[in-house]
Protein backbone atom coordinates (compact mmCIF):
# COMPACT_ATOMS: atom_id res chain seq x y z
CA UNK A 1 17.20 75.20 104.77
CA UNK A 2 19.01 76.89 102.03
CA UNK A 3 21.95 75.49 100.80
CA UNK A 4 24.27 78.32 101.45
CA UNK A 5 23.83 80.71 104.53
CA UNK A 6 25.57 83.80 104.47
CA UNK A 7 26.86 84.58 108.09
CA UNK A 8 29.83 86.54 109.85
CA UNK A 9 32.69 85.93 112.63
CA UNK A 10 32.87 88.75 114.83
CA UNK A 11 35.41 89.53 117.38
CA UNK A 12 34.11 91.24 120.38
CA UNK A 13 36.13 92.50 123.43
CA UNK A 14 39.17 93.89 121.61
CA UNK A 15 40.76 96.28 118.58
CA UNK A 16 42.98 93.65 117.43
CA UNK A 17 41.98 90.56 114.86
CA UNK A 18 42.21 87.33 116.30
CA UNK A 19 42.29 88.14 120.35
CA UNK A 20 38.74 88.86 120.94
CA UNK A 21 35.80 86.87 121.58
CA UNK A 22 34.56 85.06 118.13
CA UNK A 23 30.77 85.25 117.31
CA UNK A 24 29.06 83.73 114.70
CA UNK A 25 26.53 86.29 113.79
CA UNK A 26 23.73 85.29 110.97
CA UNK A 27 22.03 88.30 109.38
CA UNK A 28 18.45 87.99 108.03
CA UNK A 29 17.90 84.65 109.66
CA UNK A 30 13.90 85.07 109.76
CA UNK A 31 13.44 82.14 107.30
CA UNK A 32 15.18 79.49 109.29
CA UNK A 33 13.48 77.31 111.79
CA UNK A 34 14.73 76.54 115.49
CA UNK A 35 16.23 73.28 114.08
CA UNK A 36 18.28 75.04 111.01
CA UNK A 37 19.53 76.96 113.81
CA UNK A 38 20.24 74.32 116.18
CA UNK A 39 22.60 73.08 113.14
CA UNK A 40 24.44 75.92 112.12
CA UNK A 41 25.57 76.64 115.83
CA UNK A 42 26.92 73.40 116.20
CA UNK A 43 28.56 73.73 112.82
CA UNK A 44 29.95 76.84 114.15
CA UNK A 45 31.41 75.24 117.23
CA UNK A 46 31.66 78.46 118.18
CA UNK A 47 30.15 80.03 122.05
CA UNK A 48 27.80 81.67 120.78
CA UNK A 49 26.11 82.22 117.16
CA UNK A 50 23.35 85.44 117.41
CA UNK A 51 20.59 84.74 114.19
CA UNK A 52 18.98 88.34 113.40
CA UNK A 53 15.10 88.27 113.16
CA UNK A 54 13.43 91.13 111.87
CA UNK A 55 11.23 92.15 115.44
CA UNK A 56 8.28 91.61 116.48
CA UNK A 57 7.24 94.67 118.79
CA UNK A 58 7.44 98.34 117.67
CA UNK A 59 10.21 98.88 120.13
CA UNK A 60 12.31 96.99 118.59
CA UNK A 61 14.72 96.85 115.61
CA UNK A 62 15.66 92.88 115.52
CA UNK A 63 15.64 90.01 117.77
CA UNK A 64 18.22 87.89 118.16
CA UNK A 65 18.07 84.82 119.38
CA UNK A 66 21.40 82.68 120.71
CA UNK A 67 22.44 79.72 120.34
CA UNK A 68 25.63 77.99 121.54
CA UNK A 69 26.10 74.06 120.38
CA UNK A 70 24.34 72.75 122.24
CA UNK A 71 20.68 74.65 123.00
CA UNK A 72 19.29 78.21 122.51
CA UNK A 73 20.17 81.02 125.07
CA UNK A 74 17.23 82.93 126.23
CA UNK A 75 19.98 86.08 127.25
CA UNK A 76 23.67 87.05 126.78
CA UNK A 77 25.64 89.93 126.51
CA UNK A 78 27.70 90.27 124.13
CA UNK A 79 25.34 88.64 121.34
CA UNK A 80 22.72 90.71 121.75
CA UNK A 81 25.17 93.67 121.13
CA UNK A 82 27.52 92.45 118.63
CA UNK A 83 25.01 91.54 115.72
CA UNK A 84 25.55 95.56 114.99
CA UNK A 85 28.77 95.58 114.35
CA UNK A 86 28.99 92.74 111.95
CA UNK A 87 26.55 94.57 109.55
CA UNK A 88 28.44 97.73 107.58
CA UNK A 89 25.39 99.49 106.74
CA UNK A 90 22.96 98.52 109.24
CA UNK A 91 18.68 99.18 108.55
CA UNK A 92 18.43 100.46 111.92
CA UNK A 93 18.56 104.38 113.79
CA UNK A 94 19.71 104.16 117.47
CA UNK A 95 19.88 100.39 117.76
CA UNK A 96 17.05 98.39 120.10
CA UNK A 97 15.86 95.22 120.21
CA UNK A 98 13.92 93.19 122.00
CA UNK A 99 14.84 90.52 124.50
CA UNK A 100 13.49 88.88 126.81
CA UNK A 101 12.39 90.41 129.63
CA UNK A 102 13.30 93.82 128.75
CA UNK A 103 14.04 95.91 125.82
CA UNK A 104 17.46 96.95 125.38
């Protein structure tokens, strides 16, 4: 695992700083394993922390996959939505990725 990991707190759920919902989001995460992110959630401590893969299907534009500190999330809201708004200049058109079971 690298030694520095660029990543963002997000707060979902409201206009104002500080009252939302606080997600870790990690952008370009496709070169850490399951355990890297196993670690950084818990460093987080946060609810959730969304890691941005580049996709896998043609549908798609990333997959996320969540973690809170504890174990991986196979759904949730608000993760799978929120990784867009934490990058300014996002790669992607009309935003879509892939989740399991259905794209969104």
């Amino acid at each position: 695992m690298p030694n520095r990991i660029p990543f963002r707190q997000v707060d979902v759920f409201t206009t104002r700083p500080f009252l939302g919902n606080p997600v870790a989001v990690v952008l370009e995460a496709d070169d850490l394993s399951t355990a890297d992110m196993a670690r950084i959630a818990a460093w987080t401590n946060l609810s959730e922390t969304t890691f941005v893969l580049a996709p896998t299907v043609p549908e798609a534009d990333y997959r996320p996959r969540i973690f809170t500190p504890c174990s991986e999330l196979p759904f949730a809201g608000h993760p799978h939505r929120w990784p867009l708004q934490s990058c300014p200049c996002p790669p992607w058109g009309q935003p879509r990725n892939r989740t399991r079971p259905r794209l969104l």
